[in-house]
C-alpha atoms as a PDB file:
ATOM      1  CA  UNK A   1      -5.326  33.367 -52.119  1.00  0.00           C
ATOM      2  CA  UNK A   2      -5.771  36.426 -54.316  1.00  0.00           C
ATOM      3  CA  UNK A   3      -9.090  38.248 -54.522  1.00  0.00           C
ATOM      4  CA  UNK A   4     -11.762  39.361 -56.963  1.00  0.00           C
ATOM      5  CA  UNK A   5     -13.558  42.521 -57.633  1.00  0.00           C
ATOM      6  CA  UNK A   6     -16.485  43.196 -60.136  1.00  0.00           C
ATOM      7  CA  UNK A   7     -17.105  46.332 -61.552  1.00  0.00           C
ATOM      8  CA  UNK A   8     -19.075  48.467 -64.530  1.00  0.00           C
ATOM      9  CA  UNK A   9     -17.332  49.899 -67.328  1.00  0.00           C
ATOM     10  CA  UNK A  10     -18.391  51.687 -70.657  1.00  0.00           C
ATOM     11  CA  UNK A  11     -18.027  50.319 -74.025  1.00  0.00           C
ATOM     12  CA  UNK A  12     -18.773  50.811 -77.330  1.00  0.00           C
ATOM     13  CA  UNK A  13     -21.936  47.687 -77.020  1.00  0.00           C
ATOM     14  CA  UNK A  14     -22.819  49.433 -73.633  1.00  0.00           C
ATOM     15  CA  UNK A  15     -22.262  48.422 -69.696  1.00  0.00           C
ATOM     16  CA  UNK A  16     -20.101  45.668 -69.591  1.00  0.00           C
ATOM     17  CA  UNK A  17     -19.192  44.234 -65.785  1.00  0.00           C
ATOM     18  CA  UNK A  18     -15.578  42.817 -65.535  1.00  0.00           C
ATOM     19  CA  UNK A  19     -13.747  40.943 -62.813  1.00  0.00           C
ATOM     20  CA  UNK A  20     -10.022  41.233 -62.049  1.00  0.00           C
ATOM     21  CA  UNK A  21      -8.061  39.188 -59.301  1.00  0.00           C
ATOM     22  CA  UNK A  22      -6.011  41.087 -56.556  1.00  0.00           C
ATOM     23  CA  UNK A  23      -3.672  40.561 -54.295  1.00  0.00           C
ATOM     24  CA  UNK A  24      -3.740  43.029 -50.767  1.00  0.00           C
ATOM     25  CA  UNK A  25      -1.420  43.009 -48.096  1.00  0.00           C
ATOM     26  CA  UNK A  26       0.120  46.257 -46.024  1.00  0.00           C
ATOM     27  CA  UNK A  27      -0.870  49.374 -44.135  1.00  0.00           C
ATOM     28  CA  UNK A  28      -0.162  53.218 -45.499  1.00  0.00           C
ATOM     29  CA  UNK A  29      -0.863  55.204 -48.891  1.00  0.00           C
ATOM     30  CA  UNK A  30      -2.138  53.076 -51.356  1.00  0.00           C
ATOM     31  CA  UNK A  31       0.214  51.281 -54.215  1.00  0.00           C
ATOM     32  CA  UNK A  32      -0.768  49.876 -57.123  1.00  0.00           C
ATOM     33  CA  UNK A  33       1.551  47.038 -58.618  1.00  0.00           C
ATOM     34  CA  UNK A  34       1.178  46.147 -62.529  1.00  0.00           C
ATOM     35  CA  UNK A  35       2.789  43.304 -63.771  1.00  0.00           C
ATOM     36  CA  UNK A  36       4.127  42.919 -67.846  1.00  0.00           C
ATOM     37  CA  UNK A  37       2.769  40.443 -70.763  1.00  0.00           C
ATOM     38  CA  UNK A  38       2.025  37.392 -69.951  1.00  0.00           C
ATOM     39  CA  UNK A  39       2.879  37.247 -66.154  1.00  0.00           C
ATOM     40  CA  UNK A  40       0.738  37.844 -63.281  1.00  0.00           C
ATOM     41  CA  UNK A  41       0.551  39.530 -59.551  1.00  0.00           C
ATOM     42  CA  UNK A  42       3.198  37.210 -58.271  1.00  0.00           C
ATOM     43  CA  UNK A  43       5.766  38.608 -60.322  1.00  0.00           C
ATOM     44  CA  UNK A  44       5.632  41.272 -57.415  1.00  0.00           C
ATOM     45  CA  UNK A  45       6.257  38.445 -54.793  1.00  0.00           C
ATOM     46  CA  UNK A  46       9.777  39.233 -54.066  1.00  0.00           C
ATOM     47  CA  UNK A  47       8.847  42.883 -53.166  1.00  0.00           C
ATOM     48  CA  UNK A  48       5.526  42.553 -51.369  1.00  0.00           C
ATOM     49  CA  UNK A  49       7.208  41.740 -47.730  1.00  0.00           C
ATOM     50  CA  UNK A  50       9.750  44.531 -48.234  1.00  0.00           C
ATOM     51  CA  UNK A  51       6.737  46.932 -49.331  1.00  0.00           C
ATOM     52  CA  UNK A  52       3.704  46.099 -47.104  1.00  0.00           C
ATOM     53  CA  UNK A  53       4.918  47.385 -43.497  1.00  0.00           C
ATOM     54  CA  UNK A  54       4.684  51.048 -45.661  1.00  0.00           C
ATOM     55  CA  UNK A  55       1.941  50.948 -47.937  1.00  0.00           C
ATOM     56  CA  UNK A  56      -1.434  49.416 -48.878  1.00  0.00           C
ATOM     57  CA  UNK A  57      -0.314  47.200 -52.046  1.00  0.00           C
ATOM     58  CA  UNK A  58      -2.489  46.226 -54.466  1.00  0.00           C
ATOM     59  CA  UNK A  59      -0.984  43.867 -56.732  1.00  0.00           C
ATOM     60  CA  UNK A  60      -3.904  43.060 -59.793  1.00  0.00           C
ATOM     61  CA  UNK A  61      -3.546  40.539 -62.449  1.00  0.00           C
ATOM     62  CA  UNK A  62      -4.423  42.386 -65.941  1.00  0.00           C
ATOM     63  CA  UNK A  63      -7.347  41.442 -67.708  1.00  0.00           C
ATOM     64  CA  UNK A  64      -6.246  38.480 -69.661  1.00  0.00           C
ATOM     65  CA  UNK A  65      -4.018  37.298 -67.361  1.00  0.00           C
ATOM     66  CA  UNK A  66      -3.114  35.339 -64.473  1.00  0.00           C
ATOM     67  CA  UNK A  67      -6.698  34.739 -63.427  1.00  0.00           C
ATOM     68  CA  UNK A  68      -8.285  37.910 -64.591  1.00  0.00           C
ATOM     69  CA  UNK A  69     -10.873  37.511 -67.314  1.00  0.00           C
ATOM     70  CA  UNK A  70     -10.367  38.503 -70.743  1.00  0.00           C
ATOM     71  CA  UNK A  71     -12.036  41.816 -71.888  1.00  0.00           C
ATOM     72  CA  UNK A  72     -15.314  41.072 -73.301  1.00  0.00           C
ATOM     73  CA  UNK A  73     -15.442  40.917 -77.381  1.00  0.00           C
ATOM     74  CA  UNK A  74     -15.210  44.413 -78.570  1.00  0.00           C
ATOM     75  CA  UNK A  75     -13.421  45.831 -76.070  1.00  0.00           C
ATOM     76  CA  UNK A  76      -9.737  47.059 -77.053  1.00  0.00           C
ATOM     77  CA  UNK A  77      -6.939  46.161 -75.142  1.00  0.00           C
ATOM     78  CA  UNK A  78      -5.570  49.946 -75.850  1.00  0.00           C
ATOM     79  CA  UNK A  79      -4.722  52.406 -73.417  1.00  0.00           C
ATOM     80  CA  UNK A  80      -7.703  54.557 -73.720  1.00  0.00           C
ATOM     81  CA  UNK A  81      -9.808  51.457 -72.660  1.00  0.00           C
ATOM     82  CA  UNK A  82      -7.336  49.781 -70.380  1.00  0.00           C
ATOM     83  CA  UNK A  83      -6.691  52.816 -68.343  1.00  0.00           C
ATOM     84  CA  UNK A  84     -10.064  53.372 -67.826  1.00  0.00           C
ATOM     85  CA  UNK A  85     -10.540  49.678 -66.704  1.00  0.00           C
ATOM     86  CA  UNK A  86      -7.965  50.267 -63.947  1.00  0.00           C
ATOM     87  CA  UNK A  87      -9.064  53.671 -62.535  1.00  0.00           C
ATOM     88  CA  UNK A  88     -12.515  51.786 -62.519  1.00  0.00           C
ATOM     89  CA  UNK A  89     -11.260  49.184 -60.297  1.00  0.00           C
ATOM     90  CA  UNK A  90      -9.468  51.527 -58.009  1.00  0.00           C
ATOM     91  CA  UNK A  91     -12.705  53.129 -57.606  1.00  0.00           C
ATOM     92  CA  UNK A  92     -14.600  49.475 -56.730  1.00  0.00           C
ATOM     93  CA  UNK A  93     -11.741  49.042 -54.433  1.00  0.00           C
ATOM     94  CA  UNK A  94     -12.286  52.359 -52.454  1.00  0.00           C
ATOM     95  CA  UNK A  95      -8.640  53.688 -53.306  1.00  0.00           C
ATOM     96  CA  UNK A  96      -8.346  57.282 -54.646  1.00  0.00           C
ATOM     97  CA  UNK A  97      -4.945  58.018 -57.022  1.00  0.00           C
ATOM     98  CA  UNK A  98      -2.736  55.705 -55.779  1.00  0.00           C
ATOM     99  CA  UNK A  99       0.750  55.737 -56.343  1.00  0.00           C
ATOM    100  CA  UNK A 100       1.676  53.374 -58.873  1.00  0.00           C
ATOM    101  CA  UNK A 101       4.389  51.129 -60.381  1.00  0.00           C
ATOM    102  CA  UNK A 102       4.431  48.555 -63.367  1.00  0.00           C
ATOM    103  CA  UNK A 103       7.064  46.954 -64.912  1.00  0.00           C
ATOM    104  CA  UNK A 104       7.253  46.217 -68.962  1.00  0.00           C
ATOM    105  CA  UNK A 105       3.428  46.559 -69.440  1.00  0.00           C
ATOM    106  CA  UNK A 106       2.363  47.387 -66.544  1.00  0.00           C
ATOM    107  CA  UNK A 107       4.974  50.515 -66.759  1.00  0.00           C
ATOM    108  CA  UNK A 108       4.058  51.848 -69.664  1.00  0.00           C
ATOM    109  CA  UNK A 109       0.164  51.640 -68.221  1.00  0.00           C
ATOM    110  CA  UNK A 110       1.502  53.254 -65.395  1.00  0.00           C
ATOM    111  CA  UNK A 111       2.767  56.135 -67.162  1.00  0.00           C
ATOM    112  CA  UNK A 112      -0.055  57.022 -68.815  1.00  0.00           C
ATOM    113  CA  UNK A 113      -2.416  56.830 -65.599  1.00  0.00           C
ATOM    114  CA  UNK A 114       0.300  59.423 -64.622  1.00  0.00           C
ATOM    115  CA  UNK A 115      -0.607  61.754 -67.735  1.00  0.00           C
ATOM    116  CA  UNK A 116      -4.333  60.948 -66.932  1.00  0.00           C
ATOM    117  CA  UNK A 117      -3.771  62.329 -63.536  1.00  0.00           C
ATOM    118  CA  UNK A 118      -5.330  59.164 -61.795  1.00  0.00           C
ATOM    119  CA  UNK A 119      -2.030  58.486 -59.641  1.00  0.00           C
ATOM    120  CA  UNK A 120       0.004  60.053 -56.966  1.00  0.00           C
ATOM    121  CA  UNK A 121       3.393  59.089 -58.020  1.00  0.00           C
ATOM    122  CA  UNK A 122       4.840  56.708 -60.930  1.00  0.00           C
ATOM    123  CA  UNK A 123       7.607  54.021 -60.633  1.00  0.00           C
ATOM    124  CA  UNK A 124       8.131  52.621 -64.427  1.00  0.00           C
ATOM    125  CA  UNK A 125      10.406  49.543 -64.608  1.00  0.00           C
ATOM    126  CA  UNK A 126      11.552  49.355 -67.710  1.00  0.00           C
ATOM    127  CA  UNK A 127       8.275  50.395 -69.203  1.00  0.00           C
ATOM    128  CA  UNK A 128       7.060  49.274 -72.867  1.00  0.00           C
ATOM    129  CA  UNK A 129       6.556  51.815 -75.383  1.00  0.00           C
ATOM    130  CA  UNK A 130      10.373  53.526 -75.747  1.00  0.00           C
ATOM    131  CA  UNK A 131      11.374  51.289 -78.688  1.00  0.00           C
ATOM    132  CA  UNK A 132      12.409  51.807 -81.943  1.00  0.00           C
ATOM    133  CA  UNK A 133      10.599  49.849 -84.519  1.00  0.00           C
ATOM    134  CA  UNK A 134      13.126  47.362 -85.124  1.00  0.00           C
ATOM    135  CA  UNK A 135      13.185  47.319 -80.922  1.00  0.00           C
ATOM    136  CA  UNK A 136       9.716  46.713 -80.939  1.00  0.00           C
ATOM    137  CA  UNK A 137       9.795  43.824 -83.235  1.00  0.00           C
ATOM    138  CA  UNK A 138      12.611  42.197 -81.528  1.00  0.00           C
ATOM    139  CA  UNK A 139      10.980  42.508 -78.469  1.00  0.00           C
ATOM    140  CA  UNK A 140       7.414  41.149 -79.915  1.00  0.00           C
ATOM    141  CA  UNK A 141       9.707  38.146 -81.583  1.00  0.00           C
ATOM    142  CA  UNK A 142      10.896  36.699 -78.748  1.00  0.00           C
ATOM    143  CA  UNK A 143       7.629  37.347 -76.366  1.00  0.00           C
ATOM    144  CA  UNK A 144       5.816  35.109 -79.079  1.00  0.00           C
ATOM    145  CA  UNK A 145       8.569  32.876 -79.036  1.00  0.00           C
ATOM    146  CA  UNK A 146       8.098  32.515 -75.339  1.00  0.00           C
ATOM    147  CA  UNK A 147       5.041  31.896 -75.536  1.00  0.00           C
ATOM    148  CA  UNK A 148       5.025  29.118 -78.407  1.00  0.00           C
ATOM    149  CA  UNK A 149       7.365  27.480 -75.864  1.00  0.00           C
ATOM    150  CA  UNK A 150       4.979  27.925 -72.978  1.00  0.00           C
ATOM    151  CA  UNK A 151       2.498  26.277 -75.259  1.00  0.00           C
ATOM    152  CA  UNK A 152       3.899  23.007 -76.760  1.00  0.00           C
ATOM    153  CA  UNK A 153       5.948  22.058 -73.224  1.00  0.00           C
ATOM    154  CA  UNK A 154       4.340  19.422 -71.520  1.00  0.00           C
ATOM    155  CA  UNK A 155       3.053  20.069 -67.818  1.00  0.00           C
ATOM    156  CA  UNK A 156       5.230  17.498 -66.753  1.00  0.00           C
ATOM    157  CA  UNK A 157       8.376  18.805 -68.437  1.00  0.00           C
ATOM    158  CA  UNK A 158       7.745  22.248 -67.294  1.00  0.00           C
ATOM    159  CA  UNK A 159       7.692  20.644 -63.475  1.00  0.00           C
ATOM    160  CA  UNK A 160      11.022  18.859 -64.777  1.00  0.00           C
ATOM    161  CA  UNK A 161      12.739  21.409 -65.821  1.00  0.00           C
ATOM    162  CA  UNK A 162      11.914  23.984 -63.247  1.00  0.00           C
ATOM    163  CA  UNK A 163      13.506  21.465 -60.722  1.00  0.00           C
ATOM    164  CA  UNK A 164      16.944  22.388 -62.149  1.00  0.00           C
ATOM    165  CA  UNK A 165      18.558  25.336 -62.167  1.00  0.00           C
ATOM    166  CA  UNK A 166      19.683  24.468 -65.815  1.00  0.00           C
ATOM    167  CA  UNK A 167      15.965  24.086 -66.394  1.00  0.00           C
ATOM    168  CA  UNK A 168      14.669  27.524 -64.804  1.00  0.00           C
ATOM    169  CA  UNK A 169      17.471  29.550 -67.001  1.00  0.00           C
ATOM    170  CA  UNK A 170      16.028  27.504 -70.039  1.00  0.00           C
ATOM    171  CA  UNK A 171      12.124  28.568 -69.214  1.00  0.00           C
ATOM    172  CA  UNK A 172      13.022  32.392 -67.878  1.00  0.00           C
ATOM    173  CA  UNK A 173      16.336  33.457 -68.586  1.00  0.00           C
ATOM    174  CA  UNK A 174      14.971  35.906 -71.128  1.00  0.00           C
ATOM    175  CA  UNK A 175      13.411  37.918 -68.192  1.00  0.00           C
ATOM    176  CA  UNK A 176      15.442  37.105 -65.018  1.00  0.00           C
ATOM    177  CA  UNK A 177      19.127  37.872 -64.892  1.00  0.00           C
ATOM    178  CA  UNK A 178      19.206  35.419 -61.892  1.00  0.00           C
ATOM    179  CA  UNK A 179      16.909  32.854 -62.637  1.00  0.00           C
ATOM    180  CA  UNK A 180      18.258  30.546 -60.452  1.00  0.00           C
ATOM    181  CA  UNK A 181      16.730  32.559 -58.126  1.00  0.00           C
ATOM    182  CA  UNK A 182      13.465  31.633 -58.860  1.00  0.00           C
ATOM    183  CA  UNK A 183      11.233  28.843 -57.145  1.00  0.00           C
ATOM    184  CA  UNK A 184      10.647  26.270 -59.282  1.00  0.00           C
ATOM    185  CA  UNK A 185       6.418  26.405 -57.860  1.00  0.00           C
ATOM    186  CA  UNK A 186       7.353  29.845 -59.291  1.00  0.00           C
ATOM    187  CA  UNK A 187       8.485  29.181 -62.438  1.00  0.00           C
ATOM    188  CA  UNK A 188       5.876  26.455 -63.244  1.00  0.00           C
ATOM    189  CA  UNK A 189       3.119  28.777 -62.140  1.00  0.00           C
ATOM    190  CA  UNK A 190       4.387  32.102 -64.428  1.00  0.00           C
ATOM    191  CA  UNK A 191       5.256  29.486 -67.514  1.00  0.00           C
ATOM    192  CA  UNK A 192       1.847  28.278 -67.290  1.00  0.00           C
ATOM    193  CA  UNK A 193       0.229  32.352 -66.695  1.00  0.00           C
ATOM    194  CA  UNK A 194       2.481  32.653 -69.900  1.00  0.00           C
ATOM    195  CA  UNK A 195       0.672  29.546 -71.928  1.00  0.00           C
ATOM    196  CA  UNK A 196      -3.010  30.725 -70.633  1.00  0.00           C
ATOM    197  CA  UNK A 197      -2.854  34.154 -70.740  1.00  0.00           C
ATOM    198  CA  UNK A 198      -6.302  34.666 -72.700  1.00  0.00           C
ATOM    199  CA  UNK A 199      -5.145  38.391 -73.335  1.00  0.00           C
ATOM    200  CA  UNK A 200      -1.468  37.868 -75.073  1.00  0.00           C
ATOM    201  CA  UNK A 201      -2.168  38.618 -78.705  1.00  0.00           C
ATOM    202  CA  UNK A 202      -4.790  41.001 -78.150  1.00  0.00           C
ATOM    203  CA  UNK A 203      -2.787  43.421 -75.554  1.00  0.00           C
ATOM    204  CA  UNK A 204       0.195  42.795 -78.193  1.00  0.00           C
ATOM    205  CA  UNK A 205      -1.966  43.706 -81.076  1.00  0.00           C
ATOM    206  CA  UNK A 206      -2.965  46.796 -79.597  1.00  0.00           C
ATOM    207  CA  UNK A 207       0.774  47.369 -78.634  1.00  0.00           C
ATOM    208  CA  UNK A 208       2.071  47.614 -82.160  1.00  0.00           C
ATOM    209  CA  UNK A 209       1.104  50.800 -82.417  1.00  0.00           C
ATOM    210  CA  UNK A 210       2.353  52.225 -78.999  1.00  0.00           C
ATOM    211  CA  UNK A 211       4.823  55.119 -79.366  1.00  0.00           C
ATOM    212  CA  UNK A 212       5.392  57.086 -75.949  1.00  0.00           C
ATOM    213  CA  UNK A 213       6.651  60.206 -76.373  1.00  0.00           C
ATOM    214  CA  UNK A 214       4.328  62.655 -73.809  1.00  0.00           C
ATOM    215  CA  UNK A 215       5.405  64.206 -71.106  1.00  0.00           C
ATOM    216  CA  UNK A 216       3.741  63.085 -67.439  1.00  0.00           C
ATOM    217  CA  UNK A 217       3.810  66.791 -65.293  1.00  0.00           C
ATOM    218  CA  UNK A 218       2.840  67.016 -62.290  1.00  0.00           C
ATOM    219  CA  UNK A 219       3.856  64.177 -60.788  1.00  0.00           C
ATOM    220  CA  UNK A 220       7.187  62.455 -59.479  1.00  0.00           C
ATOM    221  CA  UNK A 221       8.217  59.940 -61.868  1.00  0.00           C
ATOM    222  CA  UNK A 222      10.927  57.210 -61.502  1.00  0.00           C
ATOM    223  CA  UNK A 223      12.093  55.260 -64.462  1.00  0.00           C
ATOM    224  CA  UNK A 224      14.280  51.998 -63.340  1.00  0.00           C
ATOM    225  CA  UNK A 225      16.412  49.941 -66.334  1.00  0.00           C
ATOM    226  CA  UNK A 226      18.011  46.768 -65.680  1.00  0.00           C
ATOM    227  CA  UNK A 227      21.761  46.925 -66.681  1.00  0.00           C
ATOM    228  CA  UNK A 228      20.973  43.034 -68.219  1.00  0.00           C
ATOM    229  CA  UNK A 229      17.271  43.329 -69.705  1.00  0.00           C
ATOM    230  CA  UNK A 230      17.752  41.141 -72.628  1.00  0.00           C
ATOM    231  CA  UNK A 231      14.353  42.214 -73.854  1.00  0.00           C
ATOM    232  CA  UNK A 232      13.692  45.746 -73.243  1.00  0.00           C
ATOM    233  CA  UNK A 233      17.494  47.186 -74.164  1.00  0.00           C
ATOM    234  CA  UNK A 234      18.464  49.622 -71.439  1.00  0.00           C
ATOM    235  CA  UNK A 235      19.339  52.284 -74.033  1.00  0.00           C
ATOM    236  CA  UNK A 236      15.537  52.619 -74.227  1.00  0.00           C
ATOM    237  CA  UNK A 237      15.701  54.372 -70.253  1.00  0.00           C
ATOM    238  CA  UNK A 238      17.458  56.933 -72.330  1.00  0.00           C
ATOM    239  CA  UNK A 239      14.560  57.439 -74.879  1.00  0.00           C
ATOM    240  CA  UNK A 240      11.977  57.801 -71.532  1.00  0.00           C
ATOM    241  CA  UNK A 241      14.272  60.460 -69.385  1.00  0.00           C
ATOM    242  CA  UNK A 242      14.257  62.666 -73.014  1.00  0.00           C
ATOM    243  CA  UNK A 243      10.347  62.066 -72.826  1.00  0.00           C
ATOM    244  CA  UNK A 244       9.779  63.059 -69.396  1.00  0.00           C
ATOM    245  CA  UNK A 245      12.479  65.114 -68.516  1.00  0.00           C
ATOM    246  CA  UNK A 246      11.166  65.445 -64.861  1.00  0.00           C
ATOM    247  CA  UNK A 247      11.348  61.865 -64.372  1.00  0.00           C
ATOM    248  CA  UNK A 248      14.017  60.571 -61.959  1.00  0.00           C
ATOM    249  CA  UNK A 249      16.299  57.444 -64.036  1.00  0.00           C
ATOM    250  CA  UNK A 250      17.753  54.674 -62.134  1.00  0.00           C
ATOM    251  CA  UNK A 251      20.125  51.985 -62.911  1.00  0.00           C
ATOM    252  CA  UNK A 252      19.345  48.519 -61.403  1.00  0.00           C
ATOM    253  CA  UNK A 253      22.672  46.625 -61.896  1.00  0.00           C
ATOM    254  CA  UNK A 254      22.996  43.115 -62.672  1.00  0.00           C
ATOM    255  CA  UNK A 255      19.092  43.203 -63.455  1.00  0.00           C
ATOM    256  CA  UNK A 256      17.198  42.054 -66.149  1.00  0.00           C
ATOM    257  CA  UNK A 257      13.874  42.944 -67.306  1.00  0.00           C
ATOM    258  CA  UNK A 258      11.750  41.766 -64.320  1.00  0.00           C
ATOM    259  CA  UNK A 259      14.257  43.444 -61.847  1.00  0.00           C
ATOM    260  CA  UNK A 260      11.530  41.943 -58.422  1.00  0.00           C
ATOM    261  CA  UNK A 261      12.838  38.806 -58.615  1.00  0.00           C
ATOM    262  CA  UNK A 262      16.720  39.833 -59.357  1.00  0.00           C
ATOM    263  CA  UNK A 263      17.280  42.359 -56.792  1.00  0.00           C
ATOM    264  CA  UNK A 264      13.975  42.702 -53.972  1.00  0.00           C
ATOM    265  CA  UNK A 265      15.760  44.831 -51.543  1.00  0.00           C
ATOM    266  CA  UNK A 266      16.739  47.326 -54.519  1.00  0.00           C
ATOM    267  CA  UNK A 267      13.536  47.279 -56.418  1.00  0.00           C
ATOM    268  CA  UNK A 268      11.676  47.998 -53.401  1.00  0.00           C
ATOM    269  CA  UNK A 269      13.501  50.745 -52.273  1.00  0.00           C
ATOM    270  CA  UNK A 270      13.403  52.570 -55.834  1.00  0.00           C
ATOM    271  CA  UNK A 271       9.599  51.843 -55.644  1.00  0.00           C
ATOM    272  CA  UNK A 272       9.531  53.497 -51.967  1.00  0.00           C
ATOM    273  CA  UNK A 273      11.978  56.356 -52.767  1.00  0.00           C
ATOM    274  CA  UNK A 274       9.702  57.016 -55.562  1.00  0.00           C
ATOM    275  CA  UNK A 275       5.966  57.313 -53.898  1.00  0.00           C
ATOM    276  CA  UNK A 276       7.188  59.417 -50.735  1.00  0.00           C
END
């Protein structure tokens, strides 16, 4: 069972405390492991045996999500505050600059702890925030159409369905290019982390402004694209390398745009490779 920390942060109405749920397993340097909209720490699952005989992983669910607490009223969902919010909770959890890697979300807030220097090392899979506009809204489309169908399925359908591989490709397909992979506990749990996340439309409201286009020096960098993300196109991996030019770009074939569950052995060596 995951674990909680409470910290202090700053905000505009003064000292707020916040609580976010962990996961911790491993021995070595310390990795941090950000999940995307609307999932939570288990989307690492897949990787966390293959990465905790090297390193201290820290797997969080978001504020908003999985079992995290929303951000208090007032508080923006940005990266200025949400940045901020996770070097906090490094700090409450006695880890200094981590490396770190995020996928969708959780990569594009891993970049930018990068360019805030708070991190060793930075492993993006298939980060957020190299889209065109007419990317962006596709993307933002079909997230809210996930959702809606998160929303009006039936707990008991949702158990039916995930029972079938038929029924998994119907509920995550859009993510996974091997859903069948997928346990249907699994499936049931992230469909339902989709349907409560308390932080969706506020982390995408903040979102459609997000353009990245800085640099991240300093640092080794490693941006991963699934050759089948249906959400995030791969062309976008493009957009990133001309970003950061320093940044190392790797293909992850036949995987979609949560490569852990697709390929574990791969994804966890690009994550390794990355924060030596």
């Amino acid at each position: 069972m995951a674990s909680t920390v409470s910290f202090t942060i700053d905000s505009p109405g003064g000292s707020r405390t916040l609580s976010v749920a962990y996961e911790r397993r491993g021995t070595g340097e310390p990795l941090l492991l950000l999940h995307g909209i609307g999932h939570h720490w288990q989307a690492w699952e897949p990787v966390l045996p293959l990465l905790a005989p090297e390193r201290d992983v820290i797997a969080v669910d978001l504020p908003g999500f999985g079992t995290s607490p929303a951000l208090p009223d007032g508080v923006s969902y940005g990266l200025s505050t949400v940045v901020p919010v996770l070097g906090a909770l490094c700090e409450a959890l006695g880890v200094e600059r981590p490396h770190v890697a995020g996928n969708s979300l959780g990569g594009l807030l891993a970049l930018e702890l990068g360019r805030e220097k708070l991190v060793r090392s930075v492993t993006a899979l298939s980060p957020a925030g190299f889209w065109t506009e007419s990317e962006r809204r596709y993307a933002f489309g079909t997230l809210l159409a996930m959702r809606r169908g998160a929303r009006m399925l039936p707990l008991p359908m949702i158990g039916r369905l995930s029972r079938t591989a038929a029924g998994r490709a119907a509920l995550t397909s859009t993510i996974y290019a091997r859903p069948g992979r997928r346990s249907p506990e699994a499936v049931v749990a992230e469909t339902l982390a989709l349907r409560d996340a308390t932080g969706f439309h506020r982390t995408l409201d903040a979102g459609r402004q997000v353009l990245f286009t800085d640099d991240v020096p300093g640092l080794p960098v490693t941006v991963a694209w699934g050759t089948r993300d249906r959400l995030l196109l791969r062309r976008q991996g493009a957009r990133a390398k001309h970003a950061i030019p320093g940044a190392r770009l790797v293909r992850l074939p036949g995987c979609g745009h949560v490569p852990m569950n697709d390929d574990p052995a791969l994804v966890a060596r690009v994550i390794l490779d990355g924060s030596r």
